[in-house]
N, C-alpha and C. Protein backbone atom coordinates (compact mmCIF):
# COMPACT_ATOMS: atom_id res chain seq x y z
N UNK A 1 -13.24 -1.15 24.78
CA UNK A 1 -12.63 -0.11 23.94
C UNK A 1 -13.47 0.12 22.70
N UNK A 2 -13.36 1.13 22.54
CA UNK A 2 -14.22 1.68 21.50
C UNK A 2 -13.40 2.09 19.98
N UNK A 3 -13.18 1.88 18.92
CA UNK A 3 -12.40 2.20 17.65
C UNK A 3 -13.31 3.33 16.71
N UNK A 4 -14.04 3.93 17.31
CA UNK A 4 -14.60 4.79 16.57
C UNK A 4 -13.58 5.81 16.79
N UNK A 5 -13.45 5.93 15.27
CA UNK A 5 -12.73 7.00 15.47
C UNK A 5 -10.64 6.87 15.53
N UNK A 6 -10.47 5.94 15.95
CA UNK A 6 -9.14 5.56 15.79
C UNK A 6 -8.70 4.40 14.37
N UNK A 7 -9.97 4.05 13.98
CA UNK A 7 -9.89 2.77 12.99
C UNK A 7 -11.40 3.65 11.64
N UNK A 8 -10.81 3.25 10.81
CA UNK A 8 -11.48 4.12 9.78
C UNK A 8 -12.37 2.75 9.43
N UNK A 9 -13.67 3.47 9.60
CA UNK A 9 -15.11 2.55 9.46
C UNK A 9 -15.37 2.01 7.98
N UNK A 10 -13.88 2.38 6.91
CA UNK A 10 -14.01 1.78 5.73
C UNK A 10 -13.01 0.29 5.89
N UNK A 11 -12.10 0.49 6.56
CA UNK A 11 -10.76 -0.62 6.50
C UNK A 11 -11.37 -1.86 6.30
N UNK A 12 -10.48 -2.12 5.82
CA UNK A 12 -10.99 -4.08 5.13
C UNK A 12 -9.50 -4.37 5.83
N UNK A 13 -8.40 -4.15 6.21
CA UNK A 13 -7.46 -4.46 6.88
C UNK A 13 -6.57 -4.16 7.80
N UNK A 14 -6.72 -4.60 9.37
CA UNK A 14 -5.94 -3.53 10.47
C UNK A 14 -5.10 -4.44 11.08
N UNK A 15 -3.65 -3.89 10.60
CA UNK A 15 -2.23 -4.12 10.95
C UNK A 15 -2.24 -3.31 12.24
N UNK A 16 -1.57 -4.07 13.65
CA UNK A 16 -1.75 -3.81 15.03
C UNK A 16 -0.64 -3.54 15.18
N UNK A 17 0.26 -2.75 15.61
CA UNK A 17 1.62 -2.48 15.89
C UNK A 17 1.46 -1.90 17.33
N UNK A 18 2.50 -1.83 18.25
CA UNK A 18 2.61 -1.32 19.72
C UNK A 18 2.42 -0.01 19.48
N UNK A 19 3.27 0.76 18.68
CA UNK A 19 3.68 2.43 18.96
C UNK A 19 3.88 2.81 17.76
N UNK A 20 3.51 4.21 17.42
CA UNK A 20 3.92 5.08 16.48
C UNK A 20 5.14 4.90 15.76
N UNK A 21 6.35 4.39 16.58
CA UNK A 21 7.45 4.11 15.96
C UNK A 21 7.42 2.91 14.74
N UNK A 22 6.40 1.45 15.21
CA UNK A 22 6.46 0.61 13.74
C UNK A 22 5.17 1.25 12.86
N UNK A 23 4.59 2.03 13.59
CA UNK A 23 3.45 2.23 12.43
C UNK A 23 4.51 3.68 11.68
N UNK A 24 5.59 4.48 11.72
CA UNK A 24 5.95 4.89 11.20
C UNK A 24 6.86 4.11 9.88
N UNK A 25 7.43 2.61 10.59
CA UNK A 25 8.11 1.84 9.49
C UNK A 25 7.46 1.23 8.24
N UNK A 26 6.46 0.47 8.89
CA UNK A 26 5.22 0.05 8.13
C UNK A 26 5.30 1.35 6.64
N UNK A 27 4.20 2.45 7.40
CA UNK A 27 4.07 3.17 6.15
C UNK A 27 5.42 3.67 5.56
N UNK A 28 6.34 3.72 5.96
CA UNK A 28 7.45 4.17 5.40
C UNK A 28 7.87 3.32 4.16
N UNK A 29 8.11 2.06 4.29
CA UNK A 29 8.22 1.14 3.50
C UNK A 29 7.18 0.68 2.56
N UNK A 30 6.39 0.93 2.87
CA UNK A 30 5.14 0.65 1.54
C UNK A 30 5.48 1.78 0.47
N UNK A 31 5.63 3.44 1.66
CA UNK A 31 6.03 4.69 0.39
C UNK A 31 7.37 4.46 -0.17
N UNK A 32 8.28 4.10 0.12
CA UNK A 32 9.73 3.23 -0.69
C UNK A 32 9.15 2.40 -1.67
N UNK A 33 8.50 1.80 -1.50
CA UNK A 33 8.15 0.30 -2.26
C UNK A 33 6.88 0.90 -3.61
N UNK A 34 6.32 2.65 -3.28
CA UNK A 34 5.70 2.84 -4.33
C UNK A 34 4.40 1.95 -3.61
N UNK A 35 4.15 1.46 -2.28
CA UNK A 35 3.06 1.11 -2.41
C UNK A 35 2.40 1.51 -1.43
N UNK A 36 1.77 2.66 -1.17
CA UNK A 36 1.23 3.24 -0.20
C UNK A 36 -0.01 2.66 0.27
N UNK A 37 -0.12 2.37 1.35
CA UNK A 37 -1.53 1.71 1.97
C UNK A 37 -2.54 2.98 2.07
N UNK A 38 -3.67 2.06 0.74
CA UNK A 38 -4.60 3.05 0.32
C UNK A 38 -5.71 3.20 1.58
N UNK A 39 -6.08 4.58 1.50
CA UNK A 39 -7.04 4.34 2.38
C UNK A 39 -8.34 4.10 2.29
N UNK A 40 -9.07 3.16 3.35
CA UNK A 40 -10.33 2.90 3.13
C UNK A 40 -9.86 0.97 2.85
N UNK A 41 -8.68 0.88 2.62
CA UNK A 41 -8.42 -0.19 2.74
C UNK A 41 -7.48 -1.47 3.79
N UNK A 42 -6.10 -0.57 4.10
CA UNK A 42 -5.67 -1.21 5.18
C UNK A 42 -5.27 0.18 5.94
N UNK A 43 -5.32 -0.32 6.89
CA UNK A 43 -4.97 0.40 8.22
C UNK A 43 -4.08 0.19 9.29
N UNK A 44 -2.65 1.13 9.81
CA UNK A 44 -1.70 0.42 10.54
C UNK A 44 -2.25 1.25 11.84
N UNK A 45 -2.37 0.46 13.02
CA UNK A 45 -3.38 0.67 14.45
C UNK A 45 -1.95 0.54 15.18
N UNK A 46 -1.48 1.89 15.73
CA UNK A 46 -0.85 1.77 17.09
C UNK A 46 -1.84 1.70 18.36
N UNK A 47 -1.49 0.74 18.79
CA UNK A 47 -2.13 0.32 20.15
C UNK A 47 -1.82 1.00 21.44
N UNK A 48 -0.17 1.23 22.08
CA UNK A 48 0.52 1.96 22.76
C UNK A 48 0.73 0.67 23.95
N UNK A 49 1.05 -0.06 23.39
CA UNK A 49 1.56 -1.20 23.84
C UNK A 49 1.02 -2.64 24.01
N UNK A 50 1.79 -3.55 23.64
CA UNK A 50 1.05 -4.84 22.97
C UNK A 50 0.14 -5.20 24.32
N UNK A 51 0.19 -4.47 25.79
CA UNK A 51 -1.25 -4.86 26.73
C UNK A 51 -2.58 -4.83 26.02
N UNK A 52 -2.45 -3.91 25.27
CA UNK A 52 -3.87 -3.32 24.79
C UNK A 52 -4.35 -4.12 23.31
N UNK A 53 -3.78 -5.22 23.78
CA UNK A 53 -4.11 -6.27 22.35
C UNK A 53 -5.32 -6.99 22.69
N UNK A 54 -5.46 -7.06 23.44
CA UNK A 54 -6.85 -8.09 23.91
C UNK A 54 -7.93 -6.80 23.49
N UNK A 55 -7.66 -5.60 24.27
CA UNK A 55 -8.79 -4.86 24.09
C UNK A 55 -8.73 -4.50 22.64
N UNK A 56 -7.84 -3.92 22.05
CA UNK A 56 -8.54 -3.93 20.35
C UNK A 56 -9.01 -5.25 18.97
N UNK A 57 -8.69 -5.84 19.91
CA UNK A 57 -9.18 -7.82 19.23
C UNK A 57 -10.47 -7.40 19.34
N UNK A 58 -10.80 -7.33 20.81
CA UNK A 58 -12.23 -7.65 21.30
C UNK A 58 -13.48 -6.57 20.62
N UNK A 59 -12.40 -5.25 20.32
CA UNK A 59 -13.30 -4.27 19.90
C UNK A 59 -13.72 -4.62 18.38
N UNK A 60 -12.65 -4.84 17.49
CA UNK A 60 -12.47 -5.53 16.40
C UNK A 60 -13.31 -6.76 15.79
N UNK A 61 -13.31 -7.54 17.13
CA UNK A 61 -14.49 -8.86 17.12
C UNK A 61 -15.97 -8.16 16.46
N UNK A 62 -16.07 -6.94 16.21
CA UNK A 62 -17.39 -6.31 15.92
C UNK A 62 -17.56 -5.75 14.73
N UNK A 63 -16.27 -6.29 14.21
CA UNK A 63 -16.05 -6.14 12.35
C UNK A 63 -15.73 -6.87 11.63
N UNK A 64 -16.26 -8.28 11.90
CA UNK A 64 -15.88 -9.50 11.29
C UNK A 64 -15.36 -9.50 10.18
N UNK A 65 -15.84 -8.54 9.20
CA UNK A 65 -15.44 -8.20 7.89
C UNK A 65 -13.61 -7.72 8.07
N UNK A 66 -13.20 -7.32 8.52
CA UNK A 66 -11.79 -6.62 8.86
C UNK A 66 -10.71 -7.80 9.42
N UNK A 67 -10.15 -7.73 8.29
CA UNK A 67 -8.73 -8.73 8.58
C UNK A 67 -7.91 -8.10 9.66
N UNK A 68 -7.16 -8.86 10.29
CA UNK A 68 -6.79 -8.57 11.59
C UNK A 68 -5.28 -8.99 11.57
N UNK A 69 -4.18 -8.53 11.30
CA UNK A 69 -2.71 -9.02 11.79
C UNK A 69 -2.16 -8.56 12.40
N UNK A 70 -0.45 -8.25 12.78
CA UNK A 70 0.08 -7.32 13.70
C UNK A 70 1.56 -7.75 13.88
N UNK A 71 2.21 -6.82 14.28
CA UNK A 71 3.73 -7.15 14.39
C UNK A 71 3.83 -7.28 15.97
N UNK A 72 4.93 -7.92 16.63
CA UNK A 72 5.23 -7.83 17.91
C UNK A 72 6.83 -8.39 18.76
N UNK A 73 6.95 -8.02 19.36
CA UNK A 73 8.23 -8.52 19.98
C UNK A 73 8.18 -9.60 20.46
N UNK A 74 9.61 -10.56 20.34
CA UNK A 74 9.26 -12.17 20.91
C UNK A 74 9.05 -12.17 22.30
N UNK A 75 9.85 -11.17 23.09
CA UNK A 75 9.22 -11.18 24.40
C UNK A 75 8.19 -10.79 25.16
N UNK A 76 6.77 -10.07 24.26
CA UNK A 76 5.66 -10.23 24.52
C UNK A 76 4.72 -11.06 23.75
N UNK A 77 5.33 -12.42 23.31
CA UNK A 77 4.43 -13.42 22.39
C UNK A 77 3.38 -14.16 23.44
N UNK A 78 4.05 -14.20 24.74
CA UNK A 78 2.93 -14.81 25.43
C UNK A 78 1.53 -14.25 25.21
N UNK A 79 1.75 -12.44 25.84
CA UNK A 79 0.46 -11.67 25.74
C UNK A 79 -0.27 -11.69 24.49
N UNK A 80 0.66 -11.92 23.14
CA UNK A 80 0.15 -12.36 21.85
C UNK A 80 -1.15 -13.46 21.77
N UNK A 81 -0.05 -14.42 22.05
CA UNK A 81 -0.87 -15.82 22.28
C UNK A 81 -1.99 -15.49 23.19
N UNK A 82 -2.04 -15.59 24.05
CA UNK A 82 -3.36 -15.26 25.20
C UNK A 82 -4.05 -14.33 24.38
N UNK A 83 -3.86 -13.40 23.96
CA UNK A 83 -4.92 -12.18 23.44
C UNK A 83 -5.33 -13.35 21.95
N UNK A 84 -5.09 -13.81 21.18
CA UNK A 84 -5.40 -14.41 20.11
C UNK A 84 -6.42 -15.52 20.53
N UNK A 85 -6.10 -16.28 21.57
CA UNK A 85 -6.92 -17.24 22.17
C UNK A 85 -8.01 -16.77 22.81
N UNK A 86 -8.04 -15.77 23.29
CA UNK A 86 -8.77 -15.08 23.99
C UNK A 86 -9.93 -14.92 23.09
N UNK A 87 -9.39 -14.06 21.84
CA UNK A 87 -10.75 -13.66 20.57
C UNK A 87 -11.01 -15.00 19.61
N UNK A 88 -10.32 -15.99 20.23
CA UNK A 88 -10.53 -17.10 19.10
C UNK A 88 -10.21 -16.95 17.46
N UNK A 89 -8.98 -16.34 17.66
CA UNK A 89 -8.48 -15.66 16.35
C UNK A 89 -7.30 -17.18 15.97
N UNK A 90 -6.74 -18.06 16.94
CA UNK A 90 -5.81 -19.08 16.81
C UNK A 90 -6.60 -20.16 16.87
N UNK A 91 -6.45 -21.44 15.70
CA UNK A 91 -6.79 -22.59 15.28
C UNK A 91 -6.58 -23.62 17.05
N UNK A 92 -7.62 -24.33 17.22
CA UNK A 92 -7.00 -24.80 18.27
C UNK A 92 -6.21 -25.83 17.90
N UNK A 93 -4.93 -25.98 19.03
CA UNK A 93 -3.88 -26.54 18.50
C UNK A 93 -2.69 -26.40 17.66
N UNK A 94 -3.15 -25.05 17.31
CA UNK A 94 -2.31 -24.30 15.96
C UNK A 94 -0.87 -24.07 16.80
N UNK A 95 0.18 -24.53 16.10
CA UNK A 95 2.07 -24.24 16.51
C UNK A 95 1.66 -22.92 17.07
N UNK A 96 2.97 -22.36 17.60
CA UNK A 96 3.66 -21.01 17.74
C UNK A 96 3.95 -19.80 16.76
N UNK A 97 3.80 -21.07 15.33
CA UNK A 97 3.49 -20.21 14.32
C UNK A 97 2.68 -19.07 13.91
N UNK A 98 2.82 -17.86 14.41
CA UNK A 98 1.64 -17.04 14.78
C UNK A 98 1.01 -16.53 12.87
N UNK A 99 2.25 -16.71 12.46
CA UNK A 99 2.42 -15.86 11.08
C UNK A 99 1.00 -16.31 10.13
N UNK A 100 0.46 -17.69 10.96
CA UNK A 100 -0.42 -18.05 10.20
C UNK A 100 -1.26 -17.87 10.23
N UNK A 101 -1.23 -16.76 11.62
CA UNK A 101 -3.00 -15.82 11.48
C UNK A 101 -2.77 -14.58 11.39
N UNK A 102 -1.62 -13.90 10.78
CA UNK A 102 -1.50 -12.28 10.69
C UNK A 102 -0.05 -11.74 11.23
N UNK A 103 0.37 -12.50 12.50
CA UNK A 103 1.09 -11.88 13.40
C UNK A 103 2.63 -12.24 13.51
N UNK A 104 3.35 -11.09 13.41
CA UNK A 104 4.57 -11.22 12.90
C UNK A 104 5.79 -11.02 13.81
N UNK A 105 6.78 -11.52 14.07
CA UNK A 105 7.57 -11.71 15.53
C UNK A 105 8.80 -10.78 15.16
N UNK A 106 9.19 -9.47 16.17
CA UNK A 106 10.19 -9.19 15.85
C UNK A 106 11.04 -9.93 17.12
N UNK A 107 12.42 -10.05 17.02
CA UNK A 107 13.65 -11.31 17.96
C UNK A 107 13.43 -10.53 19.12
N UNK A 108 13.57 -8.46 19.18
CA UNK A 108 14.23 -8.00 20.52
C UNK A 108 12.88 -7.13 20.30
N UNK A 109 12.94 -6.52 19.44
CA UNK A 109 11.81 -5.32 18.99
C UNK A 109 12.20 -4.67 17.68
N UNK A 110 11.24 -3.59 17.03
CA UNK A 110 11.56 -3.43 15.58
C UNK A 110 12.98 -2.43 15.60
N UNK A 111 13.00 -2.02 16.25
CA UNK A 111 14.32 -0.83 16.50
C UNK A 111 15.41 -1.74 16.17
N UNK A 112 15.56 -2.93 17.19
CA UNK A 112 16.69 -3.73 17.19
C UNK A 112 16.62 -4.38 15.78
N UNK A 113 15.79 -4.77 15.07
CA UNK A 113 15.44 -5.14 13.62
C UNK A 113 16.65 -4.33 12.63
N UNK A 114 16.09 -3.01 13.08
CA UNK A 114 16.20 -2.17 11.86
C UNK A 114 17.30 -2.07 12.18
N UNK A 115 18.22 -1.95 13.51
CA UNK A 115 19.55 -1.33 14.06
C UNK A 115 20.48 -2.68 13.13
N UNK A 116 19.97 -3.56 13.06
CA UNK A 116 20.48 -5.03 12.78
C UNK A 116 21.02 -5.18 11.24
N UNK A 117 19.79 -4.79 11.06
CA UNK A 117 19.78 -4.92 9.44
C UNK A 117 20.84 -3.72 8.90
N UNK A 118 20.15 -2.47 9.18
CA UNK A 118 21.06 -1.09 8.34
C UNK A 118 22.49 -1.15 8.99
N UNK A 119 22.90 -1.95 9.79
CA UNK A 119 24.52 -2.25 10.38
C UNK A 119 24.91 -0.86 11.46
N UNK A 120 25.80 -1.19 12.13
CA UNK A 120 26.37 0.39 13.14
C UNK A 120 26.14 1.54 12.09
N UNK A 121 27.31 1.06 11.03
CA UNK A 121 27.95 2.42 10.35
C UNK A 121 26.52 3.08 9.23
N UNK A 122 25.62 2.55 9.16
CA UNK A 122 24.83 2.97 8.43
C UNK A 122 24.00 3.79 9.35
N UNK A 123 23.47 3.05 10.71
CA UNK A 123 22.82 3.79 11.65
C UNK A 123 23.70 5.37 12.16
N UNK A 124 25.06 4.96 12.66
CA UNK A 124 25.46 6.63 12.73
C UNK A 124 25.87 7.39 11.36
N UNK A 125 25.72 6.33 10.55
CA UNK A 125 25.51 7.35 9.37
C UNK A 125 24.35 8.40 9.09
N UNK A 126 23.36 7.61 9.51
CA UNK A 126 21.84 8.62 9.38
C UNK A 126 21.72 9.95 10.53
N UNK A 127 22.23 9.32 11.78
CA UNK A 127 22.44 9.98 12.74
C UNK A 127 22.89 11.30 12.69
N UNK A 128 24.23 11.32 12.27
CA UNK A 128 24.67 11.74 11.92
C UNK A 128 24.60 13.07 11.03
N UNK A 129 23.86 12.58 9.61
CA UNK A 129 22.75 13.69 9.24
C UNK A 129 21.72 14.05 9.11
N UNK A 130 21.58 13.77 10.64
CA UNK A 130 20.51 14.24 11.47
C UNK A 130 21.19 15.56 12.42
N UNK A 131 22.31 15.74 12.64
CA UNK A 131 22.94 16.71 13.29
C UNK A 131 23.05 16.07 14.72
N UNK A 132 22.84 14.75 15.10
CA UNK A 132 22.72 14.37 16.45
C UNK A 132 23.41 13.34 16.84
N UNK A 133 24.73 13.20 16.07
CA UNK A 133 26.06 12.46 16.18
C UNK A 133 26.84 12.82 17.82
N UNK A 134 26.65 14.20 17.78
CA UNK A 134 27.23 14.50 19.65
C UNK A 134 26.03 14.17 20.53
N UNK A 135 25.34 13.64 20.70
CA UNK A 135 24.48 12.87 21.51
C UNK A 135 24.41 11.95 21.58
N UNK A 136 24.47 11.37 20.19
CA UNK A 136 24.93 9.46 20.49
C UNK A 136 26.57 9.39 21.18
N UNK A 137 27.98 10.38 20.47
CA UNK A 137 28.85 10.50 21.12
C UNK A 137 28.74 10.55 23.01
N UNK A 138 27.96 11.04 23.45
CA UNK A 138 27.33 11.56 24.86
C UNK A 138 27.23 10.60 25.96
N UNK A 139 26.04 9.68 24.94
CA UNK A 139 25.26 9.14 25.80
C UNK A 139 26.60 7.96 25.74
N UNK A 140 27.07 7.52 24.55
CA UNK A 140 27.98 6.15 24.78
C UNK A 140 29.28 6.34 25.60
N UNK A 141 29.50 7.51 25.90
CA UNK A 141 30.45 8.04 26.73
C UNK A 141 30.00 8.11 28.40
N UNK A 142 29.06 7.91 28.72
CA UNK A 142 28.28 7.93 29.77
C UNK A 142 28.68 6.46 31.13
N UNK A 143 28.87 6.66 32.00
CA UNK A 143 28.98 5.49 33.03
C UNK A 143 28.28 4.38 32.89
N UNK A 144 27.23 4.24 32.68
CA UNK A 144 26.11 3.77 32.68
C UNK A 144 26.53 2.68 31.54
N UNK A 145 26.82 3.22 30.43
CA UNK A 145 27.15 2.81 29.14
C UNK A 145 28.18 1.97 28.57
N UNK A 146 29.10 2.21 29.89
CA UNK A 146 30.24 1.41 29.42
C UNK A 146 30.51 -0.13 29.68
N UNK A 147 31.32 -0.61 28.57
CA UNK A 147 31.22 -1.84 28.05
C UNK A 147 30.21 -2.49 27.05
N UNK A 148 29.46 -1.70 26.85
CA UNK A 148 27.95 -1.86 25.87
C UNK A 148 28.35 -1.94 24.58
N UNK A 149 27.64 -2.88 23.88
CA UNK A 149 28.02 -2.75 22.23
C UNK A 149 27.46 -1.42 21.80
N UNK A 150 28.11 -1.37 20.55
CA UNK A 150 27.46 0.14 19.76
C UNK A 150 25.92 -0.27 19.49
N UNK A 151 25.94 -1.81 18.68
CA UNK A 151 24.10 -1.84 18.86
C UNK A 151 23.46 -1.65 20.16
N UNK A 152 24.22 -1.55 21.53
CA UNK A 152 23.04 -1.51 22.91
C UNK A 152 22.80 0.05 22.63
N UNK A 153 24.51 0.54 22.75
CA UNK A 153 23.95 1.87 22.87
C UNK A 153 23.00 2.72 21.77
N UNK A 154 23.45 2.19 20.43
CA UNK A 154 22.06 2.47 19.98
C UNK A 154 20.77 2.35 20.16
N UNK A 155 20.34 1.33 20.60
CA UNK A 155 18.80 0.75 21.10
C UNK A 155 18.27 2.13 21.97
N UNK A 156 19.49 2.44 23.10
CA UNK A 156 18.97 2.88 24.20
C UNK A 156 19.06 4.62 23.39
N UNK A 157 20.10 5.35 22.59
CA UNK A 157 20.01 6.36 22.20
C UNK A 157 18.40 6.48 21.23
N UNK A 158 17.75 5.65 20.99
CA UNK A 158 16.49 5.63 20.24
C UNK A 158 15.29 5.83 21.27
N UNK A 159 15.36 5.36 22.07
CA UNK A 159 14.51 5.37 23.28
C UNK A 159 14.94 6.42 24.39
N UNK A 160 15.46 7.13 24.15
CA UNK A 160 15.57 8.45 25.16
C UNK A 160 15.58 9.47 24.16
N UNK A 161 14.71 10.69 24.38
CA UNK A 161 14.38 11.69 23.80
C UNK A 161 13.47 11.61 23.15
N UNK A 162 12.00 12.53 23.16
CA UNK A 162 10.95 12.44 22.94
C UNK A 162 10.89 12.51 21.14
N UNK A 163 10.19 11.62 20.74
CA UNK A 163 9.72 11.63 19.20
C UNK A 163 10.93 10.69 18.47
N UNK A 164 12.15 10.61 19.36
CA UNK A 164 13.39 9.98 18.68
C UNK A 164 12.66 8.69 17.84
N UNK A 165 12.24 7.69 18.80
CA UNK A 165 12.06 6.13 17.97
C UNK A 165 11.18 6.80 16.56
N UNK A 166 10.22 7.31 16.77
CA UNK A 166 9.26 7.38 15.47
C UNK A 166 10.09 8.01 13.91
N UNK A 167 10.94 8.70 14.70
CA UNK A 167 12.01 9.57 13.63
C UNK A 167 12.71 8.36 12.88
N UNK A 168 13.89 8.09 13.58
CA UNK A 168 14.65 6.99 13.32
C UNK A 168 13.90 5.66 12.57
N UNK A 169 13.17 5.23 13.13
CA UNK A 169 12.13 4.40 12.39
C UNK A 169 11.94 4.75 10.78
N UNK A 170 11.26 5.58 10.88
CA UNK A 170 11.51 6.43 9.34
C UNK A 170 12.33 6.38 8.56
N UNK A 171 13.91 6.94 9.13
CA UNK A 171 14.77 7.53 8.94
C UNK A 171 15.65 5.95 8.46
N UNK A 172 15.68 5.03 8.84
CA UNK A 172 16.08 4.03 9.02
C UNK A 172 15.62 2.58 8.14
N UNK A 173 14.29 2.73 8.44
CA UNK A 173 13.71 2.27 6.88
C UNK A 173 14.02 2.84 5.36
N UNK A 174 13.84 3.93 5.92
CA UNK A 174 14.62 4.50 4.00
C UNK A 174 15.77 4.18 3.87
N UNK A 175 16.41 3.92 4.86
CA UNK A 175 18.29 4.10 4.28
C UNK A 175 18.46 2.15 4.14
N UNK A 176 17.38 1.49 4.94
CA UNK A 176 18.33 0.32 4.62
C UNK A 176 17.75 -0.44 3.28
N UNK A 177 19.16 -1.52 2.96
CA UNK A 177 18.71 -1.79 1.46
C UNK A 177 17.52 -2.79 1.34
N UNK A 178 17.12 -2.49 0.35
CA UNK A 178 15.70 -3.27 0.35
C UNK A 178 16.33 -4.75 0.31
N UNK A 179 17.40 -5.54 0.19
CA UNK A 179 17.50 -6.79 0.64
C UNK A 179 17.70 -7.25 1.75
N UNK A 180 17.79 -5.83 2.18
CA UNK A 180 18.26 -6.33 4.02
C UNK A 180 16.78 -5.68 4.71
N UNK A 181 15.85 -5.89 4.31
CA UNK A 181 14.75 -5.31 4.96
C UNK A 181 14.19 -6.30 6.52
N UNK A 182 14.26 -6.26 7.20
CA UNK A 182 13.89 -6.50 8.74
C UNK A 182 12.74 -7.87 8.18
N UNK A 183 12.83 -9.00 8.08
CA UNK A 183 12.01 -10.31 7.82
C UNK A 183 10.52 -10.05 8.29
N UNK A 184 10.29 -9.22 9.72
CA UNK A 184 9.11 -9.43 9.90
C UNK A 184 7.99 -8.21 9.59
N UNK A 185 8.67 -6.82 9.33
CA UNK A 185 8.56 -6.02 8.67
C UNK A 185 8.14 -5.99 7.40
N UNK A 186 8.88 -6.88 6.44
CA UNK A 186 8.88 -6.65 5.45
C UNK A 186 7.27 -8.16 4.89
N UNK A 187 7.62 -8.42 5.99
CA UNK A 187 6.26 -9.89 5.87
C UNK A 187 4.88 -9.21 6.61
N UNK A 188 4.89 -8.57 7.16
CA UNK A 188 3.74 -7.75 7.62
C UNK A 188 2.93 -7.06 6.47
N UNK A 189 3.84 -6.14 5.77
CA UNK A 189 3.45 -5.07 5.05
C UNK A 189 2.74 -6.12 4.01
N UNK A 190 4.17 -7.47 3.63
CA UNK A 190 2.92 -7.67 2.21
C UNK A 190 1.70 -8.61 2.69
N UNK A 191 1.42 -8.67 3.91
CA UNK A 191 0.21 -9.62 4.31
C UNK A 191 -0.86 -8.66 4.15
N UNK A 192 -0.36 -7.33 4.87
CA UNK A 192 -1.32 -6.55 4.99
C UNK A 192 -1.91 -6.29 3.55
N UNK A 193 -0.80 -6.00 2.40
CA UNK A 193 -1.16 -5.41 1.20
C UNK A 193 -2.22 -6.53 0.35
N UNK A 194 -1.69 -7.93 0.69
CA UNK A 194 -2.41 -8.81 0.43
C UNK A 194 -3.53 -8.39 -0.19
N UNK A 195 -4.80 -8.08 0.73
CA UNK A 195 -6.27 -7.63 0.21
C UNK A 195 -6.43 -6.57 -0.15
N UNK A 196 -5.28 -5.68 -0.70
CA UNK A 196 -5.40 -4.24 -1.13
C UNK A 196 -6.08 -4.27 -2.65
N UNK A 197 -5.58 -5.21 -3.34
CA UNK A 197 -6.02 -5.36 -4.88
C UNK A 197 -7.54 -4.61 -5.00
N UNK A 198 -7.47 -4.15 -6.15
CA UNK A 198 -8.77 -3.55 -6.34
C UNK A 198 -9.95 -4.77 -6.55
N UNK A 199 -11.40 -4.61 -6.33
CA UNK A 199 -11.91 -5.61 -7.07
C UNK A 199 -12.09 -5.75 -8.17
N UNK A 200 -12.28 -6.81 -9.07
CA UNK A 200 -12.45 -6.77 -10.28
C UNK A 200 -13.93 -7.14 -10.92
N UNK A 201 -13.93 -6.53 -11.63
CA UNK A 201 -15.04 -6.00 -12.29
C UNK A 201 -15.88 -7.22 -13.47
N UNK A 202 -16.44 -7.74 -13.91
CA UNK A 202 -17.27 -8.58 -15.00
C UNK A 202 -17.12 -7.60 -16.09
């Protein structure tokens, strides 16, 4: 794989996320926080699914200079692990502790994070004015659906309909309170911001 062109040939830092949807949270929350990831300095890399982690490690391996972390779901930590071992990015012997080379674990995925944190009534609160309260009504009314908690059927109303997750993501980071911010989310951003500091000068 080739990053020309998807990875800006200035970055001193590339945060790896699966999909558009956490690289929409990521920056969302830095612009809440007043701290926008400058450019030329860190960079949030949707991959389009944590398979493609080995191949942007490996491409990456060719910018030694470029810090390397990433968010991911616990149920693709294996492919984590293997892709980290793979680029020799993990201490040998190093725990499960991934956090200690960049990489940050969400429990189900970041959706379920954020669905977790901002609570039901906050999520169909946003929904809501969004004008798309009779669609979540819809879908949880649906065969398929029944017996499901309101968090399933949320998960699954985020993931059907094109552009939905990246919206909500957004939409969802702004509304929840900054003490309830998603643990691995909110530990990503400041790893990443970490090396943002300007240099300093003599």
């Amino acid at each position: 794989m080739n990053l020309a062109g998807v990875l800006d040939p200035t970055a001193r830092t590339a945060l790896l996320v699966e999909g558009e949807s956490d690289r929409a949270a990521v920056e969302t929350l830095a612009r809440r926080r007043a701290l926008p990831l400058r450019p030329g300095r860190v960079q949030v890399v949707p991959m389009g699914g944590v398979t493609n982690l080995g191949h942007h490690l490996a491409a990456l391996s060719a910018h030694p200079e470029v810090r390397v972390g990433g968010l991911y779901d616990a149920g693709e930590e294996h492919v984590v692990v293997r892709s980290l071992d793979r680029a020799g990015l993990r201490p040998p012997g190093d725990t499960a502790d991934l956090t200690t080379v960049g990489f940050f674990r969400c429990e189900r995925d970041l959706e379920d994070e954020l669905v977790r944190a901002l609570g039901v009534e906050g999520c169909v609160a946003v929904i809501a004015a969004q004008g798309a309260l009779r669609s979540l009504e819809r879908l949880r009314g649906q065969p398929a659906q029944r017996g499901w908690s309101m968090e399933q059927v949320l998960h699954r109303f985020l993931g059907s309909g094109s552009g939905r997750k990246e919206l909500y993501a957004r939409l969802f980071t702004e509304a929840v309170p900054d003490d309830r911010v998603p643990q691995p989310l909110d530990a990503a951003l400041r790893w990443a911001l970490a090396d943002q500091a300007p240099a300093s000068h003599p």
